[in-house]
Each structure stands twice: as structure tokens, then as C-alpha cells.
Protein backbone atom coordinates (compact mmCIF):
# COMPACT_ATOMS: atom_id res chain seq x y z
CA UNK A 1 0.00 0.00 0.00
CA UNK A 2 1.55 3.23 -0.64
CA UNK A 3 4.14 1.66 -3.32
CA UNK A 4 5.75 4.58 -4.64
CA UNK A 5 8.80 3.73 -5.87
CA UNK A 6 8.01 -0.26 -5.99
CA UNK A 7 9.77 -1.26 -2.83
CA UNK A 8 9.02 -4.09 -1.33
CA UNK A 9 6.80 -5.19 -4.02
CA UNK A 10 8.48 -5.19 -7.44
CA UNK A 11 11.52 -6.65 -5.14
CA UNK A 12 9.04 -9.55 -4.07
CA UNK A 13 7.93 -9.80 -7.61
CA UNK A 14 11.28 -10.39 -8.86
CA UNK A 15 12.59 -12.45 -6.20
CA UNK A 16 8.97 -14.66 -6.38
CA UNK A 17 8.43 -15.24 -9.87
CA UNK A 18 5.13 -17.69 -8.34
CA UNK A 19 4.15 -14.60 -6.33
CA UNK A 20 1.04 -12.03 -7.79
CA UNK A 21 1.34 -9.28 -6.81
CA UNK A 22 -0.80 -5.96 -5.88
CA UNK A 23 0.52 -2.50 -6.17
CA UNK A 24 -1.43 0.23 -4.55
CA UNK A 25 -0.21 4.39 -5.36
CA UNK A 26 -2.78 7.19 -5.01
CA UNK A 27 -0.22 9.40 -7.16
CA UNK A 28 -0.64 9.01 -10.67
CA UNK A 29 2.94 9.90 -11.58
CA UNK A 30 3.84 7.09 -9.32
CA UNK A 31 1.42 4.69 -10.66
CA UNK A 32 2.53 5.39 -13.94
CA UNK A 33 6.28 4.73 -12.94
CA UNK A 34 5.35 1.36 -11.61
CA UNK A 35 3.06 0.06 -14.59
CA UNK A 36 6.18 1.40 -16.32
CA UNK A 37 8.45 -0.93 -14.19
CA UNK A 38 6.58 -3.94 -14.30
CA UNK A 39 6.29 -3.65 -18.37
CA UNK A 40 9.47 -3.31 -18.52
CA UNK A 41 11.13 -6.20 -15.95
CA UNK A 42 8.14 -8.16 -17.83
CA UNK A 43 6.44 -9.18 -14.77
CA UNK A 44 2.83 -8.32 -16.85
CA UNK A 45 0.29 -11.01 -15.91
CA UNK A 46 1.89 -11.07 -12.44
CA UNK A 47 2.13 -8.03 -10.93
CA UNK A 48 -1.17 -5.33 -11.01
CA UNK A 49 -1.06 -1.83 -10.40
CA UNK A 50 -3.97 0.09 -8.96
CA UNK A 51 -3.66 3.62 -9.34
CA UNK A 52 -6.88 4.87 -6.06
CA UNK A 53 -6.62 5.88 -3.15
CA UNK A 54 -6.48 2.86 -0.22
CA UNK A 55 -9.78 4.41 1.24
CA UNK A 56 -11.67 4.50 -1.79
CA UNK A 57 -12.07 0.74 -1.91
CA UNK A 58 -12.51 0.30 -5.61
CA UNK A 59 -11.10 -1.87 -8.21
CA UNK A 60 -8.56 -2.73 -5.72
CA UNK A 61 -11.29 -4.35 -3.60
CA UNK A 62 -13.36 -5.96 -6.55
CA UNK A 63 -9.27 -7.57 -7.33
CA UNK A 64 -9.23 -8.84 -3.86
CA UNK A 65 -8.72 -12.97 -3.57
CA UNK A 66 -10.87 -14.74 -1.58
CA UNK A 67 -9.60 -14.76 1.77
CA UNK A 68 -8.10 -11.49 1.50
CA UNK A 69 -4.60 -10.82 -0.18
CA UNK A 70 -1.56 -13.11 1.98
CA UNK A 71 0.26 -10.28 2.34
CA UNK A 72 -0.09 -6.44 2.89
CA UNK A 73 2.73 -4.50 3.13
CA UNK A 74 3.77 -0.97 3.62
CA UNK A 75 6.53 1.23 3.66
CA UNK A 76 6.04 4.82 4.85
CA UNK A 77 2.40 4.74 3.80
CA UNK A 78 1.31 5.62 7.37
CA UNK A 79 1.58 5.26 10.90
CA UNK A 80 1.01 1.50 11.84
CA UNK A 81 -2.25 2.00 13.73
CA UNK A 82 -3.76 3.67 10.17
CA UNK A 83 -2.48 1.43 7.81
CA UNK A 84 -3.71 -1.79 9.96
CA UNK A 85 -7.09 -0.12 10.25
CA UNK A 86 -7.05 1.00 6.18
CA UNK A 87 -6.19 -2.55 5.18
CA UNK A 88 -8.29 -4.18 6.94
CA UNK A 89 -11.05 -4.86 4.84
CA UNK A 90 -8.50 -6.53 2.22
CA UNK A 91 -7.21 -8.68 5.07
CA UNK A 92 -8.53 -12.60 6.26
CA UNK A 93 -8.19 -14.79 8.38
CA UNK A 94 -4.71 -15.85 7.50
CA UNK A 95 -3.34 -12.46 6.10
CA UNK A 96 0.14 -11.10 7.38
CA UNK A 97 0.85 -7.65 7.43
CA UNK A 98 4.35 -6.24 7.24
CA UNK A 99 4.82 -2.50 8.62
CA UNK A 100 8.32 -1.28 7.97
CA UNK A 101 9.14 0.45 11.24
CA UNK A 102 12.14 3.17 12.31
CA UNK A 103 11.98 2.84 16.17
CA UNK A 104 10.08 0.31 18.01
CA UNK A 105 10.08 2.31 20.71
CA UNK A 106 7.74 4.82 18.77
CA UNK A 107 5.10 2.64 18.31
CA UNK A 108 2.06 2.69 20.36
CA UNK A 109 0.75 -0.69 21.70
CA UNK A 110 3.93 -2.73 20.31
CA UNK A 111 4.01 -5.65 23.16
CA UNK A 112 5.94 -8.97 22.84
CA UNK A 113 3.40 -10.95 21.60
CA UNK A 114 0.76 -8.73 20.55
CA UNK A 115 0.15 -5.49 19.00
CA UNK A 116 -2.85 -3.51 20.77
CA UNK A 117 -4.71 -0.96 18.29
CA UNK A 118 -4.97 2.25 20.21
CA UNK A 119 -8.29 3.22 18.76
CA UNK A 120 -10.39 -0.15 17.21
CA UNK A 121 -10.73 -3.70 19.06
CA UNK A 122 -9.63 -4.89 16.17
CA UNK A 123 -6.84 -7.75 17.75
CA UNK A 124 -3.36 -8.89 16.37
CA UNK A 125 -0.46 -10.94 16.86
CA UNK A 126 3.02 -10.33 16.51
CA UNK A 127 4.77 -12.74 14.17
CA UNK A 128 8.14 -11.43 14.27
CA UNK A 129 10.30 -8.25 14.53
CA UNK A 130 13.40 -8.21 12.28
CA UNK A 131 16.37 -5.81 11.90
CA UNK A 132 16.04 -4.23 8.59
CA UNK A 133 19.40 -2.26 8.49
CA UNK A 134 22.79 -2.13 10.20
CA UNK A 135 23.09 1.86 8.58
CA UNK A 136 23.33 4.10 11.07
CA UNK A 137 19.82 5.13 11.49
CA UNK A 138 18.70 6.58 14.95
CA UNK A 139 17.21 3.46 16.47
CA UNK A 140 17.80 1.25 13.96
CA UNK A 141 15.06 0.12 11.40
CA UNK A 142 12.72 -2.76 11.52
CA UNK A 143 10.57 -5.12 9.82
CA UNK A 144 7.23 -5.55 11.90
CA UNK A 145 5.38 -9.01 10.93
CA UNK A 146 1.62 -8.79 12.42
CA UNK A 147 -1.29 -11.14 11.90
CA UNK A 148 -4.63 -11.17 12.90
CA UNK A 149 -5.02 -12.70 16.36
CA UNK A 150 -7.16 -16.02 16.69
CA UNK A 151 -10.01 -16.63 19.05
């Protein structure tokens, strides 16, 4: 969501040539980039790109799988808490979402195990928490692997 320059998802659609994949960019200059990337690294038939806004619910919705897309992924589309409760209504049962994180310390309701929204009782689990980067960066960055909690 938010897919801007491609990254992660032309990267997963490389490096997973079994892998369809969904790109979502409100900004048509963007969007036009990206159809322009996937035509040209040939991944046509593999990889779609929606050019709407996340809210809007559109084509991108009418695309959706049943059961919801496996993944949803973001990086800098929005604060954690927004971009779980935009994406939910792609989500199911078994969806994972990654959130690309700077601090973890920044992020509000970020336990152990779980991951409390701070305004929905919408309920998740945390997968997994990797380092994303050894660069330098204040706080290091991190890869934030969330699903929806069961029960």
C-alpha cells in the first residue's frame, strides 16, 4: 500500500516469480512509474497496479482474492495504527501484514506478543520483529510481521 517507488513489491515480484502481486499508489505519476516498471522487468500477468486511493475501496477491492490478499505491506504509507485499520477490509483470516518500522520504541501498543490498536478492538499478533538495516539510522530500522489474532 503506498508503493511509490516499488519497494518491497516489485523486489518480491522479482525475487517470487510464483508470487502475484498488488501494487497500490494514489499518485498518478507514481502509478505510472510502476506500470512502467513492471512492463518493462516483464512481470505483466503477475504483478497489477492500482492507481486509487487505499480508502476508496474500488477496483482494488473488486481484485481482492478470496480470503483477503496473503500479504499487505507498507513502507512509509502511514503510521502503523492507520495502515492496519485501512487494510483491513482486504485482510482474512490468515493475512500477514508487514509495517516497515524506524523505532520500536515509537510505536504505540507494540508488546511482545501482541500489538494492541490504540483506537479499534480490532486484535493482532506479533509474528516477528526483524532488523532491517545495520546503517546508522537513529534506532535502527525494523521489519514488523503482524497477523490477525485467533479466538
Amino acid at each position: 500500500m503506498g508503493s511509490g517507488n516499488g519497494v518491497p513489491g516489485l523486489v518480491w515480484a522479482v525475487v517470487l516469480p510464483a508470487a502475484r502481486v498488488v501494487l497500490v499508489e494514489r499518485v498518478a505519476r507514481k502509478a505510472a512509474f510502476l506500470r512502467h516498471a513492471v512492463a518493462r522487468l516483464g512481470l505483466r500477468g503477475r504483478v497489477g497496479v492500482y492507481q486509487e486511493s487505499v480508502q476508496a475501496n474500488g477496483d482494488l477491492l473488486k481484485a481482492m482474492p478470496p480470503g483477503g490478499y496473503a500479504i499487505i505491506g507498507s513502507r512509509a504509507f502511514a503510521a502503523i495504527e492507520d495502515f492496519l485499520s485501512l487494510s483491513w477490509c482486504h485482510s482474512g483470516a490468515a493475512t500477514q501484514w508487514l509495517y516497515m518500522a524506524g523505532r520500536l520504541d515509537e510505536i504505540r501498543g507494540l508488546k511482545t506478543s501482541m500489538y494492541t490498536h490504540p483506537t479499534t478492538p480490532m486484535r493482532y499478533e506479533l509474528d516477528a520483529v526483524e532488523s532491517a538495516s545495520d546503517d546508522g539510522h537513529p534506532g535502527g530500522r525494523h521489519l514488523v510481521w503482524i497477523r490477525r489474532a485467533q479466538g
